[in-house]
PDB file of N, CA and C in Angstrom:
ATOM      1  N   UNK A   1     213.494  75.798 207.859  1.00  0.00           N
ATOM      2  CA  UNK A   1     214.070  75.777 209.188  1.00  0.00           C
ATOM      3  C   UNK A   1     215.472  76.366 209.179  1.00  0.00           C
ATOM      4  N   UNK A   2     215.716  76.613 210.316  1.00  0.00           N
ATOM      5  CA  UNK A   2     217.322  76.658 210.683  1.00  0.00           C
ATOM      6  C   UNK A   2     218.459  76.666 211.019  1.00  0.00           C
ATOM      7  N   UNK A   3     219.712  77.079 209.987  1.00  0.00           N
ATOM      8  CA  UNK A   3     220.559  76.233 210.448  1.00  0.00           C
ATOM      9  C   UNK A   3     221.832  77.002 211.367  1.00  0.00           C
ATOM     10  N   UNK A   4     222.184  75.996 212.001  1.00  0.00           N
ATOM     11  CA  UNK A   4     223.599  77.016 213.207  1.00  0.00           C
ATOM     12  C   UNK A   4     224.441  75.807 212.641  1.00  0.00           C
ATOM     13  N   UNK A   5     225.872  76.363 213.025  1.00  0.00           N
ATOM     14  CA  UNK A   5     226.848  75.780 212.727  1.00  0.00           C
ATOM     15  C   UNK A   5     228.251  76.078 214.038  1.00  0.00           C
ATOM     16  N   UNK A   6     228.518  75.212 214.471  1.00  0.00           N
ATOM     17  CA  UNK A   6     229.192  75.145 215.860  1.00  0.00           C
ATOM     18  C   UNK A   6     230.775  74.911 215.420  1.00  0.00           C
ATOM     19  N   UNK A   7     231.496  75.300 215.852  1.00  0.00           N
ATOM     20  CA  UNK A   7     233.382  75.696 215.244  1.00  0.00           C
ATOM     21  C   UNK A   7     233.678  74.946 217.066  1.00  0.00           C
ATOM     22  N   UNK A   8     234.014  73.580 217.243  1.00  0.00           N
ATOM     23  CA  UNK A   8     234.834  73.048 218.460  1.00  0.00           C
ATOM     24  C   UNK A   8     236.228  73.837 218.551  1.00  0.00           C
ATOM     25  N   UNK A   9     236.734  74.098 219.800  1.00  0.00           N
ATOM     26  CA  UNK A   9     238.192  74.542 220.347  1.00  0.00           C
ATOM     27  C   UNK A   9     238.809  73.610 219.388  1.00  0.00           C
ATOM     28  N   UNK A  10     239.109  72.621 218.858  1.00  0.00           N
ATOM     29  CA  UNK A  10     239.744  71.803 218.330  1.00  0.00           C
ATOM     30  C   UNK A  10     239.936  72.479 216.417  1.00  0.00           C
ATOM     31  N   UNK A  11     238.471  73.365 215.865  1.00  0.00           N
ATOM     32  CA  UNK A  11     238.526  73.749 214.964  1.00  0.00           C
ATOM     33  C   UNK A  11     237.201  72.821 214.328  1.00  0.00           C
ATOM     34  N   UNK A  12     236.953  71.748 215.090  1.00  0.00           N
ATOM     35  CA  UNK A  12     235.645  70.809 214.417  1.00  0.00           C
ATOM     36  C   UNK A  12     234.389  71.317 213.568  1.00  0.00           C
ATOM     37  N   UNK A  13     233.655  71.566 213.033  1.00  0.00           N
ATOM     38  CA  UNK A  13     232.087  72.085 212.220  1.00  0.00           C
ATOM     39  C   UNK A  13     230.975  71.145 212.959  1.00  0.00           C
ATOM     40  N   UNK A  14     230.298  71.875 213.551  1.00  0.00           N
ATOM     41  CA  UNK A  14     229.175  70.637 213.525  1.00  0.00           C
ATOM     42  C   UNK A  14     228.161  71.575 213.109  1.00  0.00           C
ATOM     43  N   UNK A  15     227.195  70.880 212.029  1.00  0.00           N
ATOM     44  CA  UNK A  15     226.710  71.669 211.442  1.00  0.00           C
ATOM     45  C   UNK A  15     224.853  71.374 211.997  1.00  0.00           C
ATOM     46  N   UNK A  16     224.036  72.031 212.295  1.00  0.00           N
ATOM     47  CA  UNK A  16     222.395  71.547 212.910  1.00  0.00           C
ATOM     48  C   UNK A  16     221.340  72.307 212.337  1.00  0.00           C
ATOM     49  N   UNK A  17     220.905  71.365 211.236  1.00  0.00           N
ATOM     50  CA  UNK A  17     220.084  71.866 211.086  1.00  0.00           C
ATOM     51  C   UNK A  17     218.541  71.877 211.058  1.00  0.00           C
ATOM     52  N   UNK A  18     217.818  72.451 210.771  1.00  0.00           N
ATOM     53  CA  UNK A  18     216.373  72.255 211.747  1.00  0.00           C
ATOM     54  C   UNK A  18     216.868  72.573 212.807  1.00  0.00           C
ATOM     55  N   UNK A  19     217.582  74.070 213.253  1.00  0.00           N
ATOM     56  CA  UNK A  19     217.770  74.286 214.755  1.00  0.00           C
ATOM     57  C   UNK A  19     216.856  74.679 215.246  1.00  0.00           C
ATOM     58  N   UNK A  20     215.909  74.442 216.135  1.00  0.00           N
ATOM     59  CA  UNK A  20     214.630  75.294 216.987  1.00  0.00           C
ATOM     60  C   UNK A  20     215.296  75.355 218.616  1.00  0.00           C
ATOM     61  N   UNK A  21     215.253  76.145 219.347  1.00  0.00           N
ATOM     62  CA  UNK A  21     215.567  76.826 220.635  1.00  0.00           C
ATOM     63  C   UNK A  21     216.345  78.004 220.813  1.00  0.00           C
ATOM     64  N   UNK A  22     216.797  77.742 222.148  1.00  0.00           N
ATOM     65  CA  UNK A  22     218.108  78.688 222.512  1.00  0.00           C
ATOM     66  C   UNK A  22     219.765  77.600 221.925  1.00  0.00           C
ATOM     67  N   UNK A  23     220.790  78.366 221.562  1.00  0.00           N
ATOM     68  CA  UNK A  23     221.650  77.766 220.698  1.00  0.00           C
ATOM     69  C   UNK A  23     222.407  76.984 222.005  1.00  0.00           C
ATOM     70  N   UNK A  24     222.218  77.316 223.129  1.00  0.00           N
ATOM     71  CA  UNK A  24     223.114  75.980 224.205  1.00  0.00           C
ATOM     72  C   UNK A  24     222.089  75.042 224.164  1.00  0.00           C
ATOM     73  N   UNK A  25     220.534  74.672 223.881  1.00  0.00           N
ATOM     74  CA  UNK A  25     219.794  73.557 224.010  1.00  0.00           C
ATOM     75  C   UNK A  25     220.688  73.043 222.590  1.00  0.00           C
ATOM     76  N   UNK A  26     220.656  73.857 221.495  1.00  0.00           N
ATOM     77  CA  UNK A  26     221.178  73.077 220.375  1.00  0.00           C
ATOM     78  C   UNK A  26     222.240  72.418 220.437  1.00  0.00           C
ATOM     79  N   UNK A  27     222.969  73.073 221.054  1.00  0.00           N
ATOM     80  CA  UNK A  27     224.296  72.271 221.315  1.00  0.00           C
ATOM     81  C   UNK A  27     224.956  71.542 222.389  1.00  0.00           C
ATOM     82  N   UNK A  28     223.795  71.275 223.476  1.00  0.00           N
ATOM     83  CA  UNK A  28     223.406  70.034 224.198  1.00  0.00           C
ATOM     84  C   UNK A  28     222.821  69.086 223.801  1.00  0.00           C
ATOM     85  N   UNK A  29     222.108  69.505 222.759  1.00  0.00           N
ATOM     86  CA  UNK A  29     221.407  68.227 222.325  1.00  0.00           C
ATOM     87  C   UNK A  29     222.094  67.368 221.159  1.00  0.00           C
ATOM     88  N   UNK A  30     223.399  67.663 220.820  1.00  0.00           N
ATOM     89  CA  UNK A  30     224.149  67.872 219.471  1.00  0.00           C
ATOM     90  C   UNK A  30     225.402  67.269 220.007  1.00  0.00           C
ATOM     91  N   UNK A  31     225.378  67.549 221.452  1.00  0.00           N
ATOM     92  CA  UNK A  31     226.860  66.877 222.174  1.00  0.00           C
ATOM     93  C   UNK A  31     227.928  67.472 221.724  1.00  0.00           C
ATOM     94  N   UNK A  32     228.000  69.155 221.557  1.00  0.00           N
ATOM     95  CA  UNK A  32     228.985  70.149 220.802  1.00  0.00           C
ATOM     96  C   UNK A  32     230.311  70.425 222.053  1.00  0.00           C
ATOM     97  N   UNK A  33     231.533  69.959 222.147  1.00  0.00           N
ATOM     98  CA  UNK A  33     231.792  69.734 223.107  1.00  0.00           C
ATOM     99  C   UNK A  33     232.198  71.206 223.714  1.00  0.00           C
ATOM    100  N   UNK A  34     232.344  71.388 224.995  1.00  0.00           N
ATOM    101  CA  UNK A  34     232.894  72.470 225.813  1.00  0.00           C
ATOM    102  C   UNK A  34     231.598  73.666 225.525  1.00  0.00           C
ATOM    103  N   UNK A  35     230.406  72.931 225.112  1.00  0.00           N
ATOM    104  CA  UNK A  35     229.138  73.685 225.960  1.00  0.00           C
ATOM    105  C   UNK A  35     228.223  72.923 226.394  1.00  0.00           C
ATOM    106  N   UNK A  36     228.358  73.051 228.212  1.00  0.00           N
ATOM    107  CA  UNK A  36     228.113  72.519 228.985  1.00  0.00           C
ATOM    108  C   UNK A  36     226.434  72.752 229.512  1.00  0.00           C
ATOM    109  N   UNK A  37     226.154  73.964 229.907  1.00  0.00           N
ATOM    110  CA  UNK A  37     224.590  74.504 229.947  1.00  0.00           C
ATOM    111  C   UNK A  37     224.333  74.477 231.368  1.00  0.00           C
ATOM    112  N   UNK A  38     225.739  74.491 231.983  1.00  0.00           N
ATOM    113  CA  UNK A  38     225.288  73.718 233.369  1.00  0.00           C
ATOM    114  C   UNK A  38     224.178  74.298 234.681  1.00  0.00           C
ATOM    115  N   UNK A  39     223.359  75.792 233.897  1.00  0.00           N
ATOM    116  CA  UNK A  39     222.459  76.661 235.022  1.00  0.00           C
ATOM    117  C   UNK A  39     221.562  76.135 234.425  1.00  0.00           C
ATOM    118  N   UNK A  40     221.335  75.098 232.967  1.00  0.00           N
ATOM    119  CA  UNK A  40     220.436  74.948 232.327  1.00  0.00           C
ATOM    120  C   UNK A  40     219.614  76.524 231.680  1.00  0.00           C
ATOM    121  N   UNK A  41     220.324  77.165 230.936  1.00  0.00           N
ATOM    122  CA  UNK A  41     219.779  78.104 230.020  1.00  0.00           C
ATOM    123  C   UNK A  41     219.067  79.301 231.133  1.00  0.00           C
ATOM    124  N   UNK A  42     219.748  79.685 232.155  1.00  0.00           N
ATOM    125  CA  UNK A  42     218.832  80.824 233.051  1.00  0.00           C
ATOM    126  C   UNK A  42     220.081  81.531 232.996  1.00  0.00           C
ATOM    127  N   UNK A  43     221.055  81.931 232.356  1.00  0.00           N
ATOM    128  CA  UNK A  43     221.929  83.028 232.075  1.00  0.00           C
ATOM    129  C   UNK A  43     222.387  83.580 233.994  1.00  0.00           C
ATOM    130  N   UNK A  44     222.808  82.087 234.182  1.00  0.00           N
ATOM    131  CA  UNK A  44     223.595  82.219 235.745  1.00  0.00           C
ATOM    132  C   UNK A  44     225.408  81.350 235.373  1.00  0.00           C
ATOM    133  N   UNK A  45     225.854  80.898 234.405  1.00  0.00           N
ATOM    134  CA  UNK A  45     227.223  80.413 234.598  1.00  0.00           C
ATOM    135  C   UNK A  45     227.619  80.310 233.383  1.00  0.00           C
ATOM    136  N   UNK A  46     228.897  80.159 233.368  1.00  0.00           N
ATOM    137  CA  UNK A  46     229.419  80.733 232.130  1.00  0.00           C
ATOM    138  C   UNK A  46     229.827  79.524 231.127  1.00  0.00           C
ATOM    139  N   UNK A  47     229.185  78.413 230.855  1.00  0.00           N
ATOM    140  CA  UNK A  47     229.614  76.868 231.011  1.00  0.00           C
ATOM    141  C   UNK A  47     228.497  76.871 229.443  1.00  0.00           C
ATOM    142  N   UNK A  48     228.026  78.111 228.303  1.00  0.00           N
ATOM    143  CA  UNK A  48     228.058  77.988 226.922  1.00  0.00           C
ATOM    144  C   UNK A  48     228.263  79.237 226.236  1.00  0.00           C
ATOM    145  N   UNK A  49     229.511  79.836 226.953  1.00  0.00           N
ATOM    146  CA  UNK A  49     230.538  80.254 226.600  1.00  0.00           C
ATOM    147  C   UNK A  49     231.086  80.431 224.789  1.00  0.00           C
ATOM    148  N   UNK A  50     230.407  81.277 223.518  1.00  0.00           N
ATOM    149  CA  UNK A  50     230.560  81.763 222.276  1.00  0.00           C
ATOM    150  C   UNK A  50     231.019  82.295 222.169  1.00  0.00           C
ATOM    151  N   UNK A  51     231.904  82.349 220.985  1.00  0.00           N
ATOM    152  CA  UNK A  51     232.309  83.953 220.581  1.00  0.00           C
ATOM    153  C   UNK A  51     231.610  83.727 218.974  1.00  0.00           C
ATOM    154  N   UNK A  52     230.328  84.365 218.633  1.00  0.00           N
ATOM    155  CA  UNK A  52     229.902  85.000 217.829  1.00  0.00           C
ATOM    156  C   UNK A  52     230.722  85.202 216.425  1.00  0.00           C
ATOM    157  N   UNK A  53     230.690  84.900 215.535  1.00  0.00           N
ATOM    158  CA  UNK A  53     231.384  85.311 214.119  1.00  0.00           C
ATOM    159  C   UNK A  53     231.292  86.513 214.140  1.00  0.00           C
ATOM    160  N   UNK A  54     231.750  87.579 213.836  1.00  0.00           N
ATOM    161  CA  UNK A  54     231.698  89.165 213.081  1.00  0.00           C
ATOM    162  C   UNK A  54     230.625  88.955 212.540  1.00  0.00           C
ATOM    163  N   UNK A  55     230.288  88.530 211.359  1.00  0.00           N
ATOM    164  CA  UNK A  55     229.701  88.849 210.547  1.00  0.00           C
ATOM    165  C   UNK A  55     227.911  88.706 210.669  1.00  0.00           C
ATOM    166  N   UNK A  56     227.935  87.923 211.801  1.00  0.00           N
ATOM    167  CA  UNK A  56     226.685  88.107 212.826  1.00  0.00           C
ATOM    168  C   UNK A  56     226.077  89.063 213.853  1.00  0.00           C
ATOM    169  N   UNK A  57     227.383  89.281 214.663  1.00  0.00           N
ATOM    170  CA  UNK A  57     226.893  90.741 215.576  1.00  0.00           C
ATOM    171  C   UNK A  57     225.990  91.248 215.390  1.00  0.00           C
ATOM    172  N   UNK A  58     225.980  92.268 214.733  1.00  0.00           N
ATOM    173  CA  UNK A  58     224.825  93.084 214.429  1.00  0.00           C
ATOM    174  C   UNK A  58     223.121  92.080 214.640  1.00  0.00           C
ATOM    175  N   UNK A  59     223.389  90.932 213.717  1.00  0.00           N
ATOM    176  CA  UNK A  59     221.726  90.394 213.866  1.00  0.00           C
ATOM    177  C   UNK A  59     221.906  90.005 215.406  1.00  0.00           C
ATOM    178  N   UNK A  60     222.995  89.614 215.825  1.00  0.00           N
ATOM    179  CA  UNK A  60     222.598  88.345 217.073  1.00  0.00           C
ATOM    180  C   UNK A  60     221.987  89.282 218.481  1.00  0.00           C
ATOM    181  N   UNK A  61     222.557  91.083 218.356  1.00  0.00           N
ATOM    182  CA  UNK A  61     222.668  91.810 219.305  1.00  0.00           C
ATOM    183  C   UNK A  61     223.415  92.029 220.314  1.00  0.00           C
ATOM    184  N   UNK A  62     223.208  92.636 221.373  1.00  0.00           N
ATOM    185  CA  UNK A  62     224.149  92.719 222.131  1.00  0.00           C
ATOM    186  C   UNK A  62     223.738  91.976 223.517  1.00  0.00           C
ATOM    187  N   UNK A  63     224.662  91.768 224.336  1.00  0.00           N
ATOM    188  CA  UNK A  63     224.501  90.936 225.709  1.00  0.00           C
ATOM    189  C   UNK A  63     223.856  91.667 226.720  1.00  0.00           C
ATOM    190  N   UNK A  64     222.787  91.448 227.423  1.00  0.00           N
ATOM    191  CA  UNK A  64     222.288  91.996 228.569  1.00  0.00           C
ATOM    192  C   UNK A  64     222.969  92.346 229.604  1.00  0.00           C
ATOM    193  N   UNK A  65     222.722  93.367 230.359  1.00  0.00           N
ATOM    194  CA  UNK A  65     223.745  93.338 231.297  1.00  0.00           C
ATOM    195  C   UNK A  65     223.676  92.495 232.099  1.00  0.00           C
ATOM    196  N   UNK A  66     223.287  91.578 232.665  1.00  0.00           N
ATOM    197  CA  UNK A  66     223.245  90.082 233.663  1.00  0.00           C
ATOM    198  C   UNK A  66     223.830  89.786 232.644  1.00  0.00           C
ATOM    199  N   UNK A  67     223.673  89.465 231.673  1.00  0.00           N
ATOM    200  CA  UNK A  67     225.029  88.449 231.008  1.00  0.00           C
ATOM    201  C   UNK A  67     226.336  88.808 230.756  1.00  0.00           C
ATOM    202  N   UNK A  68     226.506  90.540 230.226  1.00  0.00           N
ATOM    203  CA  UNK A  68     227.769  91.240 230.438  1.00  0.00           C
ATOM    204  C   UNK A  68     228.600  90.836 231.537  1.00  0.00           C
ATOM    205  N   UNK A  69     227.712  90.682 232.732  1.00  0.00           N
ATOM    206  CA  UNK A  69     228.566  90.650 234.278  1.00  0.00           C
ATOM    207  C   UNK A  69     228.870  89.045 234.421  1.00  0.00           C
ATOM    208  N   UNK A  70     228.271  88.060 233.777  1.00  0.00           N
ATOM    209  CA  UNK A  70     228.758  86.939 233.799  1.00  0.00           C
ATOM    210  C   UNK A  70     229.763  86.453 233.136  1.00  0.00           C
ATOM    211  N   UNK A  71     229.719  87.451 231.739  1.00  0.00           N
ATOM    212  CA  UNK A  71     231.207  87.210 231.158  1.00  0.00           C
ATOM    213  C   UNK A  71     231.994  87.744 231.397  1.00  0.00           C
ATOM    214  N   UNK A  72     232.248  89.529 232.012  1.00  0.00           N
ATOM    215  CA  UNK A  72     233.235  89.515 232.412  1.00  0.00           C
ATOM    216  C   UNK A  72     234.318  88.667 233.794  1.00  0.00           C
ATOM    217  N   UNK A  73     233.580  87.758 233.895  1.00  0.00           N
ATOM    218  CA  UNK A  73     234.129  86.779 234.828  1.00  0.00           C
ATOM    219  C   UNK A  73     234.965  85.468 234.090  1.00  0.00           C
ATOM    220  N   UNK A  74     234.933  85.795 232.601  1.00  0.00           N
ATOM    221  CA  UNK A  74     235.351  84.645 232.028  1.00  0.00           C
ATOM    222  C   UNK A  74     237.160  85.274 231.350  1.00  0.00           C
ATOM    223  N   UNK A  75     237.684  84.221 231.419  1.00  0.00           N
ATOM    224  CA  UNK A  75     239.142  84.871 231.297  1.00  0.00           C
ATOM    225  C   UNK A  75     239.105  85.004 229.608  1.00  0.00           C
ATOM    226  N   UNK A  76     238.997  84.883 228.918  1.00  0.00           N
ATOM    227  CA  UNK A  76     238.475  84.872 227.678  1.00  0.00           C
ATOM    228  C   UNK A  76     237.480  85.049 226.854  1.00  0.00           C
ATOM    229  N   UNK A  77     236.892  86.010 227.809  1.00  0.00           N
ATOM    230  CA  UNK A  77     235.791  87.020 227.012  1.00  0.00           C
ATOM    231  C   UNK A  77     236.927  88.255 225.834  1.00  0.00           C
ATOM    232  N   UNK A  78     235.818  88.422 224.993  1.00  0.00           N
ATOM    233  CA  UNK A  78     235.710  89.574 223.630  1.00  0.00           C
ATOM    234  C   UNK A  78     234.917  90.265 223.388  1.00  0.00           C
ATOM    235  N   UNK A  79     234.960  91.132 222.906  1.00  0.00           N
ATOM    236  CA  UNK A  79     233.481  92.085 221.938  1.00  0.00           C
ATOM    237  C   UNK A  79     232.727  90.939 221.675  1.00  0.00           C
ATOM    238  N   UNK A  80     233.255  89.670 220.940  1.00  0.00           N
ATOM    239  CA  UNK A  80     232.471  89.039 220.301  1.00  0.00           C
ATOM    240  C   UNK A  80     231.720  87.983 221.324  1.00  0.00           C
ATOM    241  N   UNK A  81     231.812  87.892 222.687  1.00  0.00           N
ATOM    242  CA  UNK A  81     231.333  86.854 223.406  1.00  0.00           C
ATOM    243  C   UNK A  81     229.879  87.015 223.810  1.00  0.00           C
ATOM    244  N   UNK A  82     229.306  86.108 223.676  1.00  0.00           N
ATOM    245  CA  UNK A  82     227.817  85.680 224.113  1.00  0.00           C
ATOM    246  C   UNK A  82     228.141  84.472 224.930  1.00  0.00           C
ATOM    247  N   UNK A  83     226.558  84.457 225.247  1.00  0.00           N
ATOM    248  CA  UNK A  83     226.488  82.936 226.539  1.00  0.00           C
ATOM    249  C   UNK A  83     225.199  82.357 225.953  1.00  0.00           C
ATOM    250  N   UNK A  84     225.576  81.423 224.645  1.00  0.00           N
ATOM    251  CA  UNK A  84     224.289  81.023 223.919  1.00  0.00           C
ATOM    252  C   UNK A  84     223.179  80.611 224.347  1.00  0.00           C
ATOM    253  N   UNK A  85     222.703  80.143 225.815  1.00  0.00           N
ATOM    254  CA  UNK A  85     221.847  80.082 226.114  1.00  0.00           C
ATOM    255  C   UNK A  85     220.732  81.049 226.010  1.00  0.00           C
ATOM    256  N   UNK A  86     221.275  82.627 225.371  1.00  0.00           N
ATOM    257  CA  UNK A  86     220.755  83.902 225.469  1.00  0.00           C
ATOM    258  C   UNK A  86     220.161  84.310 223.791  1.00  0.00           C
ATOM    259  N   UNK A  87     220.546  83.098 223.502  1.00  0.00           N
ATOM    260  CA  UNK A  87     220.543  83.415 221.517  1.00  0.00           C
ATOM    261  C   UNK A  87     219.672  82.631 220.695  1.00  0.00           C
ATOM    262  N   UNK A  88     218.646  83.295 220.993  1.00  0.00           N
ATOM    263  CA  UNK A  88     217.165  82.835 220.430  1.00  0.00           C
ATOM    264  C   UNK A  88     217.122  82.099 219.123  1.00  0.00           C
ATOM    265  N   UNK A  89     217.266  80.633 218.518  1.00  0.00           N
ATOM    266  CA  UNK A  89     217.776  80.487 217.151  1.00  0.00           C
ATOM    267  C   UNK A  89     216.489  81.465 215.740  1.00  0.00           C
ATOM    268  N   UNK A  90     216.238  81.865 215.382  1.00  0.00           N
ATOM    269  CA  UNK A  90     215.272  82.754 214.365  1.00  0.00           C
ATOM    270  C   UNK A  90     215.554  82.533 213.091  1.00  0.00           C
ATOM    271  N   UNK A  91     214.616  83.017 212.222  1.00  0.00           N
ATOM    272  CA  UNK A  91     214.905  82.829 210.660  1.00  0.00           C
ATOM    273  C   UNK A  91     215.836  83.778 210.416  1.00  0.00           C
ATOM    274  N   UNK A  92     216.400  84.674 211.094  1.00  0.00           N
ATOM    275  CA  UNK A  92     216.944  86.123 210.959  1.00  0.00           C
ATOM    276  C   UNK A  92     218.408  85.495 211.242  1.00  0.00           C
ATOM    277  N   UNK A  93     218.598  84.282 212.095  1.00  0.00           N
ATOM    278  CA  UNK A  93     219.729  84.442 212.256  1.00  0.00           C
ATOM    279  C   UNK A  93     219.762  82.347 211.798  1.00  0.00           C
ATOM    280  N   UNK A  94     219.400  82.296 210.223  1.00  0.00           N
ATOM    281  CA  UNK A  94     219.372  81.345 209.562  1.00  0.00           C
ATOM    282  C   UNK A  94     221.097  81.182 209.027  1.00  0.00           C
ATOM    283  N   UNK A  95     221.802  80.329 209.415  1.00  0.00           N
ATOM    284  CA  UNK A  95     223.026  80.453 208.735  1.00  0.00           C
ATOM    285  C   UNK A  95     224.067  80.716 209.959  1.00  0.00           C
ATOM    286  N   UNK A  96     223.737  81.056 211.405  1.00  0.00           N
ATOM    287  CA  UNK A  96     224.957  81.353 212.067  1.00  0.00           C
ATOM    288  C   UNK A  96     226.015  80.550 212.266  1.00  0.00           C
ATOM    289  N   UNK A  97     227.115  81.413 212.683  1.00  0.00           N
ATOM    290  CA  UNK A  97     228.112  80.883 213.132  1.00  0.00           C
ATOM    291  C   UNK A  97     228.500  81.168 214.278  1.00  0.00           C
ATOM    292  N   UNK A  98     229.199  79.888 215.105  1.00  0.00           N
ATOM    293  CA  UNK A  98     229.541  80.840 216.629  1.00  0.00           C
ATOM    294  C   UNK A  98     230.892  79.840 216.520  1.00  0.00           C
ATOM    295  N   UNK A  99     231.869  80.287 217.543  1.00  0.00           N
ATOM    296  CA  UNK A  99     232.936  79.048 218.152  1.00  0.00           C
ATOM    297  C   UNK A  99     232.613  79.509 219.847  1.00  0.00           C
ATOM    298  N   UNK A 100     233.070  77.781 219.689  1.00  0.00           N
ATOM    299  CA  UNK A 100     233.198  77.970 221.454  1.00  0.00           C
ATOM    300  C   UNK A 100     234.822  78.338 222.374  1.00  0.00           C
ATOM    301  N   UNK A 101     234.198  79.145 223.174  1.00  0.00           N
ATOM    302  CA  UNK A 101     235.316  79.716 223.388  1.00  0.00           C
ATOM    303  C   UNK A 101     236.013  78.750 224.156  1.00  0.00           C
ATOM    304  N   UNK A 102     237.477  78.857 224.180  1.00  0.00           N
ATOM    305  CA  UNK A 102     238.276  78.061 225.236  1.00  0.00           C
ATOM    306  C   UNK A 102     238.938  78.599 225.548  1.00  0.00           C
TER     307      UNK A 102
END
């Protein structure tokens, strides 16, 4: 199975493993704080808010444009931002890392 690993605004690790879903169910269900999920995973609000490690990019891909246009609404979007509800957990991406953005 696999595993994600969540970096809190504070700097916290929470580490999940046996992750199966999209990575905002994981980290609703995990109580990872400051991701909220609040469209419930339909890539409408900006409330599980990532920024992606570097060293992931490449596997995790890039943001759709419906999700591009939702983050550029976020004052703290990056290259590196996703909206994890969009981030399929896979064996491919066994080991990630994301922080939540604040």
């Amino acid at each position: 199975m696999s595993q994600v690993t969540f970096i809190s605004p504070q700097g916290e690790k929470i580490v999940v493993k046996n992750a199966m879903g999209n990575l905002m169910e994981i980290a609703t269900e995990h109580d990872v704080e400051g991701i909220e999920g609040n469209c419930g995973g339909v890539c409408s609000c900006g409330t599980c808010h990532v920024w992606v490690e570097p060293e992931w990019l490449e596997r995790v891909g890039q943001a759709s444009e419906i999700e591009r246009g939702i983050l550029n609404f976020e004052d703290n979007s990056n290259e590196r931002s996703r909206l994890c509800c969009q981030i399929e957990m896979t064996d491919d991406l066994d080991g990630i890392v994301v922080k939540v953005a604040n």
